[in-house]
Protein backbone atom coordinates (compact mmCIF):
# COMPACT_ATOMS: atom_id res chain seq x y z
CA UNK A 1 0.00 0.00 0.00
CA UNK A 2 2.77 2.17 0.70
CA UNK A 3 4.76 1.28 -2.38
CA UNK A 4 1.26 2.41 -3.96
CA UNK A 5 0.98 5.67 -2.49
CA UNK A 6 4.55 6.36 -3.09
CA UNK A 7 3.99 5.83 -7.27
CA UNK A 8 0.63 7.99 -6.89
CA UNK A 9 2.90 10.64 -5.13
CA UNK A 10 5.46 10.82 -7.23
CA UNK A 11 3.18 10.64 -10.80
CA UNK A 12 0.79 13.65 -9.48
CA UNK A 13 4.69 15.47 -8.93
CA UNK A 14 6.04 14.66 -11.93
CA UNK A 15 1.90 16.01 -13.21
CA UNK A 16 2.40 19.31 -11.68
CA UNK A 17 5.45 19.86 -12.05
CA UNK A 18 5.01 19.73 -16.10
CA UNK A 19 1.71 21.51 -15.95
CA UNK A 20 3.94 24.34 -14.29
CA UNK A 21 6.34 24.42 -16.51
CA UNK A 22 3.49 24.37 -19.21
CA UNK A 23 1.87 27.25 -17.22
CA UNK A 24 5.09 29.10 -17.16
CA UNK A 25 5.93 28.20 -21.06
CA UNK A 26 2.51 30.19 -21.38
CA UNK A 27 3.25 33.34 -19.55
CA UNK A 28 6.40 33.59 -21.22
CA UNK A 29 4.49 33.20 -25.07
CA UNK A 30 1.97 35.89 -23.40
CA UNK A 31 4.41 38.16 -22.25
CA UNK A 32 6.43 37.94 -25.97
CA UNK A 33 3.23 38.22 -27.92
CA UNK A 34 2.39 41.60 -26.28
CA UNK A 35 5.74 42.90 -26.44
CA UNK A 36 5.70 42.20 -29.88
CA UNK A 37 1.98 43.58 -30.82
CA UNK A 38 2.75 46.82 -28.92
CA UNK A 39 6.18 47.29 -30.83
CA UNK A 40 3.71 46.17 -34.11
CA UNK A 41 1.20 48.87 -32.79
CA UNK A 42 3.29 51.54 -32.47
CA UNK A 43 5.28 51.07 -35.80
CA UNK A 44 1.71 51.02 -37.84
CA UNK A 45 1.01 53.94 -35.67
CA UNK A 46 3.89 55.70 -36.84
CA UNK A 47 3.39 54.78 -40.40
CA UNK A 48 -0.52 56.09 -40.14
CA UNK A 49 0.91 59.60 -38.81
CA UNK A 50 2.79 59.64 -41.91
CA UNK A 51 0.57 58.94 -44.21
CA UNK A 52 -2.08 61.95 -42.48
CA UNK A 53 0.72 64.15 -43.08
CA UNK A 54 0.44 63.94 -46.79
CA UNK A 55 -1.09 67.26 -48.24
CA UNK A 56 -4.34 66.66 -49.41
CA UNK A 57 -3.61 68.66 -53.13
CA UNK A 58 0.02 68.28 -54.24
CA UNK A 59 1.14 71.26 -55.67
CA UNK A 60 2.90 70.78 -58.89
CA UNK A 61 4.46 73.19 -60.58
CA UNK A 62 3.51 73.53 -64.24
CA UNK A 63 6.09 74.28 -66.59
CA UNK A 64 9.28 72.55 -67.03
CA UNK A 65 11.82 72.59 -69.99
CA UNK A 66 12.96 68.84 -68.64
CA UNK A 67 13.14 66.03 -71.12
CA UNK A 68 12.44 62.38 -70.25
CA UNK A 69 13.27 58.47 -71.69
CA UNK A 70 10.85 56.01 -70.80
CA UNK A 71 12.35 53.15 -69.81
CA UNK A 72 10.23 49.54 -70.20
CA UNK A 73 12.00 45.99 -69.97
CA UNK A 74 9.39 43.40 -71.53
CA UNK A 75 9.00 39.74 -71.98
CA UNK A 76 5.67 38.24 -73.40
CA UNK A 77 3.60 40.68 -72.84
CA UNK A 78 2.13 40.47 -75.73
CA UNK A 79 -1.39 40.54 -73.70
CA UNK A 80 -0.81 44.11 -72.25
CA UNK A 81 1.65 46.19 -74.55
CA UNK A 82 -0.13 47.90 -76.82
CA UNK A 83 -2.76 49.05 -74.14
CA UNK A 84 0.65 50.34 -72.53
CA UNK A 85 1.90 51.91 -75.18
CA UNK A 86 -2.00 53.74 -76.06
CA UNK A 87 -1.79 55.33 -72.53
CA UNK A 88 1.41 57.41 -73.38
CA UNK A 89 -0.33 58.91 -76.53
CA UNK A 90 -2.32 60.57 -73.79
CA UNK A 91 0.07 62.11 -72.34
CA UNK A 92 -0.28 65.90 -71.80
CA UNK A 93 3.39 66.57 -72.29
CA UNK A 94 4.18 67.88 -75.89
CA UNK A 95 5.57 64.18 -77.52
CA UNK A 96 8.77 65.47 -78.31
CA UNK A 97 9.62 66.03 -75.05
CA UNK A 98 9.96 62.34 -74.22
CA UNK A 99 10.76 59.15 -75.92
CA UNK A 100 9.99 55.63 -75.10
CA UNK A 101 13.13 52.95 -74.64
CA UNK A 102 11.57 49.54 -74.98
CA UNK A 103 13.92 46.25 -73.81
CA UNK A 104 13.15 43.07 -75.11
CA UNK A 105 14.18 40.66 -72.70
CA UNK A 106 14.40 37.46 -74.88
CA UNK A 107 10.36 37.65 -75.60
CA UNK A 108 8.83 34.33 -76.74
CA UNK A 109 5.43 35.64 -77.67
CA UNK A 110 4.78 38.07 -80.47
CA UNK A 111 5.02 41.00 -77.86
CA UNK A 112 8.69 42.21 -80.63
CA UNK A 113 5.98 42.27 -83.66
CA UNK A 114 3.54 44.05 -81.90
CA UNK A 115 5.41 46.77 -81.04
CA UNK A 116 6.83 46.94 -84.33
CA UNK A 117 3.54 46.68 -86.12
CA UNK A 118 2.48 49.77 -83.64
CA UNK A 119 5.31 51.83 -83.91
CA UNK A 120 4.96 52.28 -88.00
CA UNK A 121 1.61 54.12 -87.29
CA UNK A 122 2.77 56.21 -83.83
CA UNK A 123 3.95 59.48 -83.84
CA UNK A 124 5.70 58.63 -80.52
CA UNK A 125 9.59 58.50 -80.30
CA UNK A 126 9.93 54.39 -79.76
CA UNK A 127 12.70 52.78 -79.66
CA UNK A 128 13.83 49.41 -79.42
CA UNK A 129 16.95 47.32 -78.43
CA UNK A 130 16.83 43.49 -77.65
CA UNK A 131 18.91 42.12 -74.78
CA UNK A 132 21.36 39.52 -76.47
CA UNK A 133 23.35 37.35 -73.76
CA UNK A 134 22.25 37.59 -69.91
CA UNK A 135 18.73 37.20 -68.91
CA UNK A 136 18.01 40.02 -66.28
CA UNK A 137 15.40 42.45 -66.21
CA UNK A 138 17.96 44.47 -64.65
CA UNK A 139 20.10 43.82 -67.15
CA UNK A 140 17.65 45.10 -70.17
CA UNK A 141 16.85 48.66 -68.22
CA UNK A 142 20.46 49.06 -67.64
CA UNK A 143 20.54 48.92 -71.46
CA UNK A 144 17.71 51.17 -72.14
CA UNK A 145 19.31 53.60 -69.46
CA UNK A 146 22.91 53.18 -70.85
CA UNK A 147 21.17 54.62 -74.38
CA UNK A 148 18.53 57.18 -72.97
CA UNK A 149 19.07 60.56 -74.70
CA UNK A 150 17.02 62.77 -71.45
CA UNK A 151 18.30 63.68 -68.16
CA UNK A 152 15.09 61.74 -66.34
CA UNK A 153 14.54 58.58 -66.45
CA UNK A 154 11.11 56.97 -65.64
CA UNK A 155 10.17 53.32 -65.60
CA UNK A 156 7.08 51.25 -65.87
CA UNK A 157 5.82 47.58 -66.68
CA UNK A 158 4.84 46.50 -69.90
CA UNK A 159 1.76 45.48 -68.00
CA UNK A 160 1.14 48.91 -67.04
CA UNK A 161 -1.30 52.06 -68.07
CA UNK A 162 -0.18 55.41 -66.81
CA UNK A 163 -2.43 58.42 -66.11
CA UNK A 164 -2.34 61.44 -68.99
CA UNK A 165 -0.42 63.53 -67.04
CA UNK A 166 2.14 60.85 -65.50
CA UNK A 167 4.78 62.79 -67.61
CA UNK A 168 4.23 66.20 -66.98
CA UNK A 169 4.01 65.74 -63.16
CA UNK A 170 7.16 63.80 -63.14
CA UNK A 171 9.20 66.75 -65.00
CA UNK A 172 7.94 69.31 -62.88
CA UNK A 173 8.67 67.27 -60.06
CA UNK A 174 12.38 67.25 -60.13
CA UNK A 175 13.79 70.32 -58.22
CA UNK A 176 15.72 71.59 -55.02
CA UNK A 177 18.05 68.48 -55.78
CA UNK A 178 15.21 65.89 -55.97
CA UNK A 179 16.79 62.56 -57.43
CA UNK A 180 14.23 59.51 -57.37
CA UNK A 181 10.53 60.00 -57.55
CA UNK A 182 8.03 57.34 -55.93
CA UNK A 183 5.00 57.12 -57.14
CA UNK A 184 1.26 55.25 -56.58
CA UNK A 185 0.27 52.27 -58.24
CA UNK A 186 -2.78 50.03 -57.78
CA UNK A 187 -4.09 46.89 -59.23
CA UNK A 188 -6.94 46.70 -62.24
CA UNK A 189 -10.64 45.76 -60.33
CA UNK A 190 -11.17 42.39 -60.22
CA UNK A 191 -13.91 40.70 -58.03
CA UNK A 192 -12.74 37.76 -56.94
CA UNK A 193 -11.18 35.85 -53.94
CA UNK A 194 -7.29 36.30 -55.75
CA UNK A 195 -8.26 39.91 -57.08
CA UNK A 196 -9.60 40.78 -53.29
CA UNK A 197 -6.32 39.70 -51.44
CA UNK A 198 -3.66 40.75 -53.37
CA UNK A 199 -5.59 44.10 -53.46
CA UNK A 200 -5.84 44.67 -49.88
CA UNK A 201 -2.33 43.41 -49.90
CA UNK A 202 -1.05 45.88 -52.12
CA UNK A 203 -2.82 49.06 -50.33
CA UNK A 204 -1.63 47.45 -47.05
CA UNK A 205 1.75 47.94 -48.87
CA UNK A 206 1.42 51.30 -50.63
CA UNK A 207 0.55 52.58 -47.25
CA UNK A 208 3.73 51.82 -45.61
CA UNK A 209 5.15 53.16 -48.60
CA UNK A 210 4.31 56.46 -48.56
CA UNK A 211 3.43 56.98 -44.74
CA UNK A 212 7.32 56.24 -44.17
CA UNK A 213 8.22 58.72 -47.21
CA UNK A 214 6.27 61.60 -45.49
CA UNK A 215 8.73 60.68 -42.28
CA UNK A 216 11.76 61.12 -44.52
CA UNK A 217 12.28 57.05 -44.36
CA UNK A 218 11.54 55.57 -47.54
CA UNK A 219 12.17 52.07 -47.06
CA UNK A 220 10.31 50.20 -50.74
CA UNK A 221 9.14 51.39 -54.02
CA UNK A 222 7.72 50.33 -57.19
CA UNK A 223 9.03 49.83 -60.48
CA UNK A 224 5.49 50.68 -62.16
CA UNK A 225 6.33 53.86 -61.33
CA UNK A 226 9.42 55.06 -60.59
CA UNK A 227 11.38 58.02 -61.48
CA UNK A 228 15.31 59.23 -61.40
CA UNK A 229 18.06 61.60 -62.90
CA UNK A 230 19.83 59.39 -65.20
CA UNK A 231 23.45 60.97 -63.35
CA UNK A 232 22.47 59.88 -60.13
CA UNK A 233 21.94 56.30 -61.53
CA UNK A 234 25.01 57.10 -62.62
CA UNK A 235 26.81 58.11 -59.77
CA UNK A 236 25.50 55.47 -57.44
CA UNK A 237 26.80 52.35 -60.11
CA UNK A 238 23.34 51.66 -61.50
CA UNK A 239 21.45 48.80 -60.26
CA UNK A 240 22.69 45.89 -57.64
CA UNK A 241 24.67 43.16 -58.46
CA UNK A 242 22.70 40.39 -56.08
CA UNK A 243 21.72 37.19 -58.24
CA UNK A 244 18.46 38.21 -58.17
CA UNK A 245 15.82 38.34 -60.87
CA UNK A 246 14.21 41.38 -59.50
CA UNK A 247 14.52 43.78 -57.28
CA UNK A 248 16.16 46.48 -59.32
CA UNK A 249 13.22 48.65 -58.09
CA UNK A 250 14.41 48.68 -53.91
CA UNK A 251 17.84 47.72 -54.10
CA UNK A 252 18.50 51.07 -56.73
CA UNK A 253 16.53 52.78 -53.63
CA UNK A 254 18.77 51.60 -51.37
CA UNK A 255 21.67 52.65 -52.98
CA UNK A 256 20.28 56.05 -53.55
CA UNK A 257 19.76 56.48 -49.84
CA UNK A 258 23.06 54.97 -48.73
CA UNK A 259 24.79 57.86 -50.92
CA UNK A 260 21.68 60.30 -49.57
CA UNK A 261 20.56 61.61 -52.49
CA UNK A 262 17.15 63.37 -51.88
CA UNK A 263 14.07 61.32 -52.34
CA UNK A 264 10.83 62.62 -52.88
CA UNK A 265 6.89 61.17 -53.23
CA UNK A 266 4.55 62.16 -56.59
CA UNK A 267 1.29 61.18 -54.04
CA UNK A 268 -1.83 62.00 -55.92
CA UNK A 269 -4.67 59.97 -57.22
CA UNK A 270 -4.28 61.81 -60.42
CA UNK A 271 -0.90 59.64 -60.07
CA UNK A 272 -1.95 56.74 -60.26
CA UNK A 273 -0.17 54.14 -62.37
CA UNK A 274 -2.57 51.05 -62.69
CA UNK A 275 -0.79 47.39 -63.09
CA UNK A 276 -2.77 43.83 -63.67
CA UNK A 277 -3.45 41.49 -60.86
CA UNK A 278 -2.18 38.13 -61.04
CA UNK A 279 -4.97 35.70 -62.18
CA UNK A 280 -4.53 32.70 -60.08
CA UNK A 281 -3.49 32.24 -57.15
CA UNK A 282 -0.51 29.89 -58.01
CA UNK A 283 0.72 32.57 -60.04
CA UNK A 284 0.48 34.94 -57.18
CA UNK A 285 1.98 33.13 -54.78
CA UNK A 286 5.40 32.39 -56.86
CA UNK A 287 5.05 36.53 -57.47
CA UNK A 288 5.05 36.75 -53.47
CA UNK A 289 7.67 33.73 -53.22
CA UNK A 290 9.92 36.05 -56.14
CA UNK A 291 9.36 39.46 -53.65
CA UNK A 292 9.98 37.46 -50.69
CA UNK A 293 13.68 35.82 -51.95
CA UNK A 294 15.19 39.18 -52.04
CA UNK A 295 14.41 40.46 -48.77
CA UNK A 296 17.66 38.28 -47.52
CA UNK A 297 19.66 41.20 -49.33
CA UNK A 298 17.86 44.04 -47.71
CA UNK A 299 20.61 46.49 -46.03
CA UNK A 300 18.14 49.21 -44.66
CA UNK A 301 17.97 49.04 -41.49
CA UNK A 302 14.36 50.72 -41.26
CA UNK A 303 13.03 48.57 -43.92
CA UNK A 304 14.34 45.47 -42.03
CA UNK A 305 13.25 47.00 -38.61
CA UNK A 306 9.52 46.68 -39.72
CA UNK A 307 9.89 43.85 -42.41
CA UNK A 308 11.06 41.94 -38.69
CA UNK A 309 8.04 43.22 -36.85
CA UNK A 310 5.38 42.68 -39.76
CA UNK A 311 6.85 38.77 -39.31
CA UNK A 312 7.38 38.41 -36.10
CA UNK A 313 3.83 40.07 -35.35
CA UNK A 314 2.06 37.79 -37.57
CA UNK A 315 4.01 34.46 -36.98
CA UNK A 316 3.02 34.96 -33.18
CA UNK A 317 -0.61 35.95 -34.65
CA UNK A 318 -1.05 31.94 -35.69
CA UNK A 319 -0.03 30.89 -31.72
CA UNK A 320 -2.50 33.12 -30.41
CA UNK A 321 -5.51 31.77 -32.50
CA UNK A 322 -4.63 28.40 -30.98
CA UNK A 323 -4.58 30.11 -27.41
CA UNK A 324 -7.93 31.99 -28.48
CA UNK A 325 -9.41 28.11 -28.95
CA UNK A 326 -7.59 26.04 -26.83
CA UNK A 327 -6.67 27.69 -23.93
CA UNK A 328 -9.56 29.62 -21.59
CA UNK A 329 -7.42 30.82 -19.29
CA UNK A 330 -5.96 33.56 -21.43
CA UNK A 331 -8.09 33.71 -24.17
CA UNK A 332 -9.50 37.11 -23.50
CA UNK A 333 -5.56 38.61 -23.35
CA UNK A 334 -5.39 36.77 -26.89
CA UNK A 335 -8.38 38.55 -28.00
CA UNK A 336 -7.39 41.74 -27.15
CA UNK A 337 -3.94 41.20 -28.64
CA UNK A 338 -5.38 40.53 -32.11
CA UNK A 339 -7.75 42.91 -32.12
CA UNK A 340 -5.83 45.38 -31.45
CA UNK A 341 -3.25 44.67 -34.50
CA UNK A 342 -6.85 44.32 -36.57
CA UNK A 343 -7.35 48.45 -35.38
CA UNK A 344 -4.33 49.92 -36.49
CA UNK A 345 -4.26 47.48 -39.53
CA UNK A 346 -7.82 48.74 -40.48
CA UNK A 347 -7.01 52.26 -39.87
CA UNK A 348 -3.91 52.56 -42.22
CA UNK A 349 -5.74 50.33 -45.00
CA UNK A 350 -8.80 52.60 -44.87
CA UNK A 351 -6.56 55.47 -45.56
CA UNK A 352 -4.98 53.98 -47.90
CA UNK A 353 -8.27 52.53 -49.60
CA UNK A 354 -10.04 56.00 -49.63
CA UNK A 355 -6.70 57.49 -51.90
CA UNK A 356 -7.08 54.58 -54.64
CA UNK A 357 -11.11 54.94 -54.60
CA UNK A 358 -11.47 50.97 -53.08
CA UNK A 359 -13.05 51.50 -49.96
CA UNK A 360 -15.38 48.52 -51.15
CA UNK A 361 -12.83 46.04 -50.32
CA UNK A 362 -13.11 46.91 -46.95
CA UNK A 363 -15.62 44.38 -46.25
CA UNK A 364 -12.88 42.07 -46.73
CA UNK A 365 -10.71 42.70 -44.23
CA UNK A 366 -12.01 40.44 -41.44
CA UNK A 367 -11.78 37.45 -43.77
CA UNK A 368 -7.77 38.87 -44.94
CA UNK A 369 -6.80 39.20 -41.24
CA UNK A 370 -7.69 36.29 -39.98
CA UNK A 371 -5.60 34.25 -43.30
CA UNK A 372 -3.19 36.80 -43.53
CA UNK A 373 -0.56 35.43 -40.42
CA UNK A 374 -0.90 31.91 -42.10
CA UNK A 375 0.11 33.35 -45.54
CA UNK A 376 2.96 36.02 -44.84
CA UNK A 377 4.36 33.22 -42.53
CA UNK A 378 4.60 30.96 -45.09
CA UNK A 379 5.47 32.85 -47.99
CA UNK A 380 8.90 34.15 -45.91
CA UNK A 381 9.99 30.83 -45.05
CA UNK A 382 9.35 29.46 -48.23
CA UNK A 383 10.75 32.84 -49.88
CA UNK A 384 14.01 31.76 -48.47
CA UNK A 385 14.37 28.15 -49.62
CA UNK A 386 12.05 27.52 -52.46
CA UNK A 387 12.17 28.06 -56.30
CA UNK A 388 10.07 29.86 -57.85
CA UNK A 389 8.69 30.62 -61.53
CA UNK A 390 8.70 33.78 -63.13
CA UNK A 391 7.96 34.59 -67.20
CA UNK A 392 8.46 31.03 -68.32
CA UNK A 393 12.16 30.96 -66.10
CA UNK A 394 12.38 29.36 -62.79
CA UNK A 395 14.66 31.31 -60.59
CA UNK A 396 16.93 28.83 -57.20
């Protein structure tokens, strides 16, 4: 009997004991996950002050004498060319005061013979180069760049339609030193579960954007619609030589701020460039696993500051929906801890939703929070590890 007791003694021990250490495992995930929200909540919140401070009419001023060289790297877009190439007849800018570079980066479509076809009846300046050897779209702007006749550069996708006065606003634009130019861009409508989340995505994204520009902090652009002196490309070496794909939009940024060259925001709805969404999601995701694979060569520190916290914030999100169900004790502290990051979340996406006109997707968010955690979780690891396909190539 006493041998009995002894083995019931020692197994309700061993019990507690574990269930404490459980307990305290718990605290110490609680105390992390609000450390980690409140550092989350306080970044947005700074981000959100930015954005507010963004005048509500951008003055522009409306004469300038500046020339500028379009700069477009292509490969099949045989789909969305031509519509790109219609949107720059618009422009309000007298047509000899720009000229349109167009990079061919080893096309397999018929994309080449459009543009040639279109060019025989345009009374825009195109030209046209094909890139021979390497297969980079970095490469093929550094060869439209290398033969650009006007001091300002601007680039856009082949994929792309930019607003009538996209030129105009981008000469007058560049004074008191200004080097780069950020602008807007936003995805085509498209009503479904694909076209919903990567558009709440991208304002999500656009936000941060610009509400760190107004603080002087510009940590990511976007090469839809981008702008720069062609001697400051110059000067800073032209784009990075990482064995990346992509990323010759934040990596040139990066460069430009590491040699502090001024960089300035064109933030106006009248701004607008407007890009296609990706139509399925498997093509979506291997565009987010393509972003995600460069972020290992990031070397801002604010851009990895609150890349870090995004991650961290959302990777602990996933721990505390499993608290919120299987734990009772501290399910109301999980509650409040994802709630809150659904606030300040809302808050900067309505923002940003009211300047692109999309406020309708707003009755998505609910549904985008609670995947979102699983998503960006996944899409970093597998960023870092994973292949991924991009215009017929698949990229290590």
């Amino acid at each position: 009997m006493a041998f009995k007791c002894c083995i019931a003694c020692n197994y309700w021990y061993f019990w507690a004991k574990k269930n404490s250490t459980s307990s305290k495992s718990l605290i110490i995930l609680i105390y992390i996950s609000i450390f980690i929200t409140l550092i989350y909540v306080i970044s947005i919140t700074y981000v959100i002050v930015g954005w507010l401070s963004i005048p509500k009419k951008n003055k522009i001023a409306t004469v300038s004498t500046q020339k500028i060289s379009v700069v477009i790297a292509y490969r099949n877009e045989a789909q969305h060319i031509i519509n790109c190439l219609k949107s720059f007849e618009k422009q309000t800018i007298t047509k000899t005061d720009f000229e349109l570079i167009l990079i061919n980066d080893h096309s397999e479509d018929n994309s080449k013979m459009l543009i040639e076809t279109y060019r025989k009846t345009s009374n825009l300046s195109i030209l046209c180069y094909d890139l021979l050897e390497v297969t980079s779209k970095k490469e093929a702007l550094t060869l439209g760049i290398k033969n650009a006749s006007h001091p300002i550069i601007a680039c856009t996708d082949a994929d792309c339609e930019v607003p009538k006065n996209w030129l105009e606003n981008i000469a007058a634009s560049f004074e008191e030193n200004t080097a780069m130019l950020l602008g807007p861009v936003a995805f085509n409508t498209k009503y479904n579960s694909v076209g919903i989340f990567q558009t709440l995505d991208m304002l999500a994204i656009q936000g941060i954007t610009f509400g760190m520009l107004q603080h002087q902090q510009p940590i990511i652009n976007n090469g839809a619609n981008l702008a720069f002196l062609k001697k400051d490309f110059n000067l800073v070496g032209g784009y990075d030589q990482h064995k990346t794909p992509s990323g010759d939009d934040v990596f040139l940024l990066q460069k430009f701020i590491k040699n502090k060259l001024k960089i300035n925001g064109l933030i106006s709805p009248q701004q607008i460039v407007k890009t296609q969404l990706q139509p399925t999601w498997e093509s979506f995701f291997q565009q987010r696993l393509r972003w995600a694979s460069k972020s290992k060569y990031y070397s801002n520190k604010s851009l990895i500051y609150l890349s870090s916290i995004i991650y961290a914030t959302n990777f602990l999100q996933i721990f505390i929906y499993l608290g919120v169900v299987l734990v009772d004790k501290y399910y109301i502290v999980g509650i409040i801890l994802l709630l809150s990051k659904w606030f300040f979340d809302f808050i900067l996406l309505y923002l940003a939703a009211k300047f692109f006109s999309k406020r309708n997707y707003l009755y998505y968010v609910v549904g985008m929070q609670l995947i979102y955690p699983i998503y960006i979780t996944m899409i970093v690891f597998l960023g870092m590890i994973s292949s991924y396909k991009w215009k017929n190539r698949i990229y290590q």
